[in-house]
Protein backbone atom coordinates (compact mmCIF):
# COMPACT_ATOMS: atom_id res chain seq x y z
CA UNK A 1 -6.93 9.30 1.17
CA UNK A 2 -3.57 9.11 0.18
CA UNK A 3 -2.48 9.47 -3.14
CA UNK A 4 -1.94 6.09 -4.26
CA UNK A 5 -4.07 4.55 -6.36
CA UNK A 6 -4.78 2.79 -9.46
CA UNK A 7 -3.60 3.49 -12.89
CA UNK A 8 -6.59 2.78 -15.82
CA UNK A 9 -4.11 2.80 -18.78
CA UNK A 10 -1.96 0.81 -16.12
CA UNK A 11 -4.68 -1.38 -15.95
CA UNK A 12 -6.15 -1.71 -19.37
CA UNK A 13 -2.75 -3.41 -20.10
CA UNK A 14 -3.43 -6.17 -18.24
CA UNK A 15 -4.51 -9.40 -19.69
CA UNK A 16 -8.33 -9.84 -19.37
CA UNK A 17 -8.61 -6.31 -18.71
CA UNK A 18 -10.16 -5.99 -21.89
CA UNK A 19 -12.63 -8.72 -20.97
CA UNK A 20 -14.36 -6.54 -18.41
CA UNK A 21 -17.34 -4.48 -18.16
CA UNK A 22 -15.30 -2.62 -16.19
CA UNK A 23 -13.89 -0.68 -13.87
CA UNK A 24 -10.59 0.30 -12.84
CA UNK A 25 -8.93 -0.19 -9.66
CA UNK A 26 -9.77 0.83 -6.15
CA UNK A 27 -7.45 0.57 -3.30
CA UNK A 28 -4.69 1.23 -3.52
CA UNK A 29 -3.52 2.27 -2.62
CA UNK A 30 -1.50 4.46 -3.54
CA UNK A 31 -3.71 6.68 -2.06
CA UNK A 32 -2.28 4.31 -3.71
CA UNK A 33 -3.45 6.48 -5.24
CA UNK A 34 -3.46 5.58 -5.64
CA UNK A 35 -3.93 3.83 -3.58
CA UNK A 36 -2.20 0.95 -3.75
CA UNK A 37 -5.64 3.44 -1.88
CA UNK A 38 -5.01 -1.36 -3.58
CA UNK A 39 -3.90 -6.80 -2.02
CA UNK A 40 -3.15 -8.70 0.29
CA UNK A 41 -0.94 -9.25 3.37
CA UNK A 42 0.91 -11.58 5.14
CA UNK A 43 2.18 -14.05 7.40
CA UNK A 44 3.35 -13.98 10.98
CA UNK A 45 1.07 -12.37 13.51
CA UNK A 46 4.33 -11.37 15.74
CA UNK A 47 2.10 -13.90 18.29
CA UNK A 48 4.70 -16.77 18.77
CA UNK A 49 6.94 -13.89 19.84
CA UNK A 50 4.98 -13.00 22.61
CA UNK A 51 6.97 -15.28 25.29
CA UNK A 52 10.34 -13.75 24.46
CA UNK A 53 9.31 -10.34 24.31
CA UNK A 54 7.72 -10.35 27.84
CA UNK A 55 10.92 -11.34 28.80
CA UNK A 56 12.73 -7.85 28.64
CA UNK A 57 11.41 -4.00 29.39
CA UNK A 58 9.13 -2.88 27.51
CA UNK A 59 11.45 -0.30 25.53
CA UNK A 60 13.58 -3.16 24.50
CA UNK A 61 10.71 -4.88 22.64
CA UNK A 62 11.50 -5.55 19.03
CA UNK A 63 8.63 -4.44 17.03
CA UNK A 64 7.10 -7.63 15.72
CA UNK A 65 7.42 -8.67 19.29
CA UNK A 66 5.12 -6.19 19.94
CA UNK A 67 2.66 -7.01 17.45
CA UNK A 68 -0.87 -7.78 18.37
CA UNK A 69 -3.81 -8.54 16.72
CA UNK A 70 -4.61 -5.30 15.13
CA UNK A 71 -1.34 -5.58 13.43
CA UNK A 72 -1.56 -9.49 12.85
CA UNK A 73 -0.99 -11.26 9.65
CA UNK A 74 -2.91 -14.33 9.04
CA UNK A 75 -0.15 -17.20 8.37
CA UNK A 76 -1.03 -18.85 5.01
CA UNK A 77 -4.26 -16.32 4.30
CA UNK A 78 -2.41 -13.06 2.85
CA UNK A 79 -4.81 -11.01 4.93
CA UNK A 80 -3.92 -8.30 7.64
CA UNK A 81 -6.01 -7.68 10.19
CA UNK A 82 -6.50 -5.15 12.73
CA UNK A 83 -8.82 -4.45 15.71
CA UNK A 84 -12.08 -3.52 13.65
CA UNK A 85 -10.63 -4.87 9.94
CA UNK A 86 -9.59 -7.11 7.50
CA UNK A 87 -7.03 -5.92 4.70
CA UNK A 88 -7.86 -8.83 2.18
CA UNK A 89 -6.51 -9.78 -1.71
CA UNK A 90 -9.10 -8.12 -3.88
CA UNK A 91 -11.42 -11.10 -5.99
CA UNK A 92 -13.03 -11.04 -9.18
CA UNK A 93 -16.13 -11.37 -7.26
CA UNK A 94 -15.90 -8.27 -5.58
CA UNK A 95 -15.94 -5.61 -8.48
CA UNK A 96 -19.27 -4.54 -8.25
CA UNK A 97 -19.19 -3.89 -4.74
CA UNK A 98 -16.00 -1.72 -5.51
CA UNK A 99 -17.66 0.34 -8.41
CA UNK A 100 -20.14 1.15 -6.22
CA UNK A 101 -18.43 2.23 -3.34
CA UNK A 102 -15.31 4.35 -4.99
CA UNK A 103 -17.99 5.57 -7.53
CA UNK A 104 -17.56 9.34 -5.72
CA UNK A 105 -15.68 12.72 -6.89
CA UNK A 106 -15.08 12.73 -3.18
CA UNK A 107 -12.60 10.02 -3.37
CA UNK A 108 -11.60 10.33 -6.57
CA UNK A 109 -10.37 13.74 -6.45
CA UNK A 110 -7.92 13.13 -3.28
CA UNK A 111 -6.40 10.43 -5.04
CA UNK A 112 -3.67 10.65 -8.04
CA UNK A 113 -5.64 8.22 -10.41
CA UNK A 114 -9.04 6.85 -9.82
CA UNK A 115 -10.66 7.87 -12.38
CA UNK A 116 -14.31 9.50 -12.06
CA UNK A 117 -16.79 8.15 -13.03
CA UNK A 118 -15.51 4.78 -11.73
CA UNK A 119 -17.26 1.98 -13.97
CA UNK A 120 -17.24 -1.62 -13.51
CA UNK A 121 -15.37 -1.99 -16.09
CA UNK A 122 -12.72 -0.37 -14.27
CA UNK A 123 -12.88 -2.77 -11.51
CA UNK A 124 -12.59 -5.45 -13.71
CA UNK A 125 -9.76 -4.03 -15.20
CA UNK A 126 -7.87 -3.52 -11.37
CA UNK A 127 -8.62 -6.72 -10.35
CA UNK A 128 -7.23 -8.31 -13.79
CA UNK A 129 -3.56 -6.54 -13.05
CA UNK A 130 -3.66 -6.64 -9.07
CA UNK A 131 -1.38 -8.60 -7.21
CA UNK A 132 0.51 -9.41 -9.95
CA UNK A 133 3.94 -8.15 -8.48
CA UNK A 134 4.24 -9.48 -4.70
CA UNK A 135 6.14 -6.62 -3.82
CA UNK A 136 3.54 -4.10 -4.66
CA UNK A 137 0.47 -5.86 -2.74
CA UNK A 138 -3.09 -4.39 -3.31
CA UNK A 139 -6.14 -4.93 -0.27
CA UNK A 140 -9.67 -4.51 0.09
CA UNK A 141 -10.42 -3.21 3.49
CA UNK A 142 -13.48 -4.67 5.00
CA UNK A 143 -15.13 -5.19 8.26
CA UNK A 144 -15.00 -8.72 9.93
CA UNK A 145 -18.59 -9.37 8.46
CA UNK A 146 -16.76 -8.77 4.96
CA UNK A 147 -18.55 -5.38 4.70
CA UNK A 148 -16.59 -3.50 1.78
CA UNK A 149 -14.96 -0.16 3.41
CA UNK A 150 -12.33 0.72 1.39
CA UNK A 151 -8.55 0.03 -0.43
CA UNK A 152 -4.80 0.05 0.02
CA UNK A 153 -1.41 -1.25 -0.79
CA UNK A 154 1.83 -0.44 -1.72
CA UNK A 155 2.79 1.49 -4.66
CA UNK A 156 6.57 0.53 -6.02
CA UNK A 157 8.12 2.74 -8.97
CA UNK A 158 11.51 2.10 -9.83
CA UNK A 159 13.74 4.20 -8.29
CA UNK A 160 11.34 6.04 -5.67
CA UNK A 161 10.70 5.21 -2.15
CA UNK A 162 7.30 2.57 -1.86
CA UNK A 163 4.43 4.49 -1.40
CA UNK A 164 1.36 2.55 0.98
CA UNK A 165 -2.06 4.64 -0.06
CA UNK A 166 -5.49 3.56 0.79
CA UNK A 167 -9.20 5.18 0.09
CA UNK A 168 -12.16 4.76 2.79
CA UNK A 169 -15.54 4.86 0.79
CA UNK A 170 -17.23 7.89 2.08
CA UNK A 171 -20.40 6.48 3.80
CA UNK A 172 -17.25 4.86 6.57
CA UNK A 173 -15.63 8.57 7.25
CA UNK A 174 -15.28 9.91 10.08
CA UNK A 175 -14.88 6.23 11.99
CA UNK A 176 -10.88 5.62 11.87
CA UNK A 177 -10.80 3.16 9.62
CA UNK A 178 -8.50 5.22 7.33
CA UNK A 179 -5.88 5.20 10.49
CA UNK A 180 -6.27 1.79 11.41
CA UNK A 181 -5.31 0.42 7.59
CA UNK A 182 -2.44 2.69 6.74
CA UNK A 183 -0.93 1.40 10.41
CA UNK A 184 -1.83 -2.32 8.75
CA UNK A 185 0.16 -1.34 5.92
CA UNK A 186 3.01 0.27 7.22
CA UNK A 187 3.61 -2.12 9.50
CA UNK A 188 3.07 -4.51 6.67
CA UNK A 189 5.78 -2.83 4.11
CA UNK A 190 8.49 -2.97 7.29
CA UNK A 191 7.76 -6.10 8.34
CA UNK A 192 6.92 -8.68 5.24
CA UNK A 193 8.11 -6.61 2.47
CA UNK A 194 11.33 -5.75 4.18
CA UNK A 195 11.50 -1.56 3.01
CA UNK A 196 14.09 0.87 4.25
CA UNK A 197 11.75 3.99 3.68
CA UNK A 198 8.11 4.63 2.80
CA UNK A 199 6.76 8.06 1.41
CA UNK A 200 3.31 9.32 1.63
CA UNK A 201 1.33 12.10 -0.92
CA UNK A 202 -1.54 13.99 0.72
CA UNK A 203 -3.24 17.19 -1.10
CA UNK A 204 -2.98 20.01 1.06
CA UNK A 205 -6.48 20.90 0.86
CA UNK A 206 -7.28 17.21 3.01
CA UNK A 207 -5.86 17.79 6.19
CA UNK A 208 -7.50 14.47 7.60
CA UNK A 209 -5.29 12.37 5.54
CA UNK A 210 -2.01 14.63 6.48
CA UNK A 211 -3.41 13.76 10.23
CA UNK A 212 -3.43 10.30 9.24
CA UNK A 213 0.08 10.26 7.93
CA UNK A 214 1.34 11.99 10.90
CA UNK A 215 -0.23 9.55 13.16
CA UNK A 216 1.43 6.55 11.25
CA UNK A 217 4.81 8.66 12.38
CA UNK A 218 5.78 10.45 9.07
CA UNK A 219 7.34 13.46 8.78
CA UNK A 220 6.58 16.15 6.36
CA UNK A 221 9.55 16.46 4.00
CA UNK A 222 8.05 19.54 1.64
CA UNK A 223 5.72 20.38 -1.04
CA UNK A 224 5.28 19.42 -5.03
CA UNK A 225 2.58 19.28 -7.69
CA UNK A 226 1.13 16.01 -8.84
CA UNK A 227 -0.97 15.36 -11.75
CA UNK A 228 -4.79 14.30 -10.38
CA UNK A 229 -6.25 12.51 -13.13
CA UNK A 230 -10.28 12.73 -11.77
CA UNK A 231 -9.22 16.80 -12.14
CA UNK A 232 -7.31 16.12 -15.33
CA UNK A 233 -4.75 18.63 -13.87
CA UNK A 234 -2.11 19.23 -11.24
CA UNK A 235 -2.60 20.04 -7.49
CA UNK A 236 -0.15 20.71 -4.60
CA UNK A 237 0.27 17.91 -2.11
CA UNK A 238 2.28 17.72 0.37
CA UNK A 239 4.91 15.09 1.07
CA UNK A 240 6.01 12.59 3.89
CA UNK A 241 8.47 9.91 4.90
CA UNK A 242 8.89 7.53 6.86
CA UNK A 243 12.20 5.17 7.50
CA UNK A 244 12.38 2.36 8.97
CA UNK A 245 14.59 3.16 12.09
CA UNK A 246 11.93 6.07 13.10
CA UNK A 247 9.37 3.22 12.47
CA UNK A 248 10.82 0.54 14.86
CA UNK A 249 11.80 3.35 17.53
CA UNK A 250 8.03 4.15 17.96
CA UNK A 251 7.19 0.64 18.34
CA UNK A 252 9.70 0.12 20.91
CA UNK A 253 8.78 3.08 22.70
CA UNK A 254 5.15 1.65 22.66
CA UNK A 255 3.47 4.16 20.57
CA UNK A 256 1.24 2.66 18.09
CA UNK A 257 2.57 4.06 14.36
C-alpha cells in the first residue's frame, strides 16, 4: 500500500458524515493513504486510436495510442478497467463490504490515515466526502464479478505534487492486483486528469509496495518521516516521483508503467 489514504477528521466534515454508522474511508488512495489507497475514472479507452497508431513504429506510438484494455476507461461510466479489474466510484451501498475488508492493522499501518479499527461508520463517513472534487478521484477496486479487492485514487494538496495510493485487502495479496491498479491510476492522472508529476510514499519496512512503485516507473527521490495515524506516530517512508515525460517515454518504448 501506498500511503494515501483517507482522512477521518477529513471526513467527519463532510455533510452526512455525521449520519453514518460509520466508517471512514478506504481507498485511496493515497495509499492514498491514503489512499486516495480512494473514485472513479474515466473516459476514452485510447481504442478509436488504434488505426492511427498502427500506422507508425512502434516507438513512435503516443501513449493513449497504445492503450489497451487493461488501461481502458469506460466512456460515460467513470470506471477504469484493466486486464483482471474494475477501478469503480465508491457507492453508499458498498460500506459494509469496505469495513470489512480494510478492517486489518495490516493495512492500516502501511497507510498514512486509515484509521484502526475501521468502523462502518467510517465508511459512511468516506463515502459521504468522496468524489466530491473531480480532480482528486477516489475507486473501489473490484474483480469483474464486482468482488471487493481493494482502493485508490488520487490525493491533491495544494501546493504538492498529486499523490495516486491504493490498499489491496489482505485476503487478495500476493496476486498483482496492487500493480495492476496503481498502473490504472497512473495512467489515469496523465491521461484524464492532465498532471505534470505524480509522487508516491511507501514505508521502508514494505518493500512490496516500493516494488510496486518502481514497476509503475518511479524513481526514488529520498527519505522523510510521515505521521501514521493507525500507529499514532511517525515512521520513515521513502519517497518517489514520477513526471510525465518519463511516463510517456516508457509507453512509447512499449514497457507497461
Amino acid at each position: 500500500m501506498t500511503m494515501l489514504e483517507f482522512d477521518r477528521q477529513e471526513a467527519k466534515q463532510a455533510p452526512g458524515a455525521q449520519d453514518a454508522l460509520g466508517a471512514q474511508e478506504a481507498s485511496g488512495a493515497q495509499d492514498a493513504s491514503g489512499a486516495q489507497e480512494a473514485s472513479g475514472a474515466q473516459e476514452a479507452s485510447g481504442a478509436q486510436d488504434a488505426p492511427r497508431a498502427q500506422e507508425a513504429p512502434r516507438a513512435q506510438e503516443a501513449p493513449r495510442a497504445q492503450a489497451t484494455r487493461a488501461q481502458a476507461t469506460r466512456e460515460g461510466t467513470g470506471e477504469l478497467w484493466t486486464e483482471r479489474l474494475v477501478l469503480r466510484a465508491p457507492r453508499r451501498q458498498d460500506a459494509r463490504a469496505i469495513a470489512r475488508l480494510i478492517n486489518d492493522r495490516r493495512i492500516a499501518e502501511n497507510t498514512a490515515r486509515i484509521p484502526h479499527p475501521y468502523s462502518l461508520a467510517d465508511a459512511y463517513a468516506f463515502l459521504a466526502q468522496a468524489n466530491r472534487d473531480p480532480g482528486a478521484p477516489s475507486f473501489l477496486v473490484t474483480l469483474a464479478d464486482g468482488t471487493l479487492v481493494g482502493g485508490g485514487g488520487i490525493h491533491v494538496v495544494s501546493g504538492r505534487d498529486p499523490e495516486p495510493g491504493y490498499w489491496i485487502g489482505v485476503p487478495y495479496w500476493g496476486r498483482g492486483y496492487a500493480t495492476e491498479a496503481a498502473r490504472a491510476l497512473v495512467d489515469h492522472a496523465f491521461t484524464e486528469l492532465g498532471c505534470a508529476r505524480l509522487a508516491c510514499r511507501a514505508r521502508v519496512s514494505n518493500p512490496a509496495s516500493r516494488r510496486v512503485l518502481e514497476k509503475c516507473g518511479f524513481q526514488w527521490t529520498g527519505v522523510s518521516l510521515i505521521r501514521i495515524h493507525a500507529l499514532q506516530s511517525s515512521a520513515p517512508v521513502d519517497c518517489f516521483r514520477l513526471d510525465r515525460g518519463l511516463w510517456a517515454s516508457l509507453k512509447s518504448w512499449g514497457r507497461r508503467t
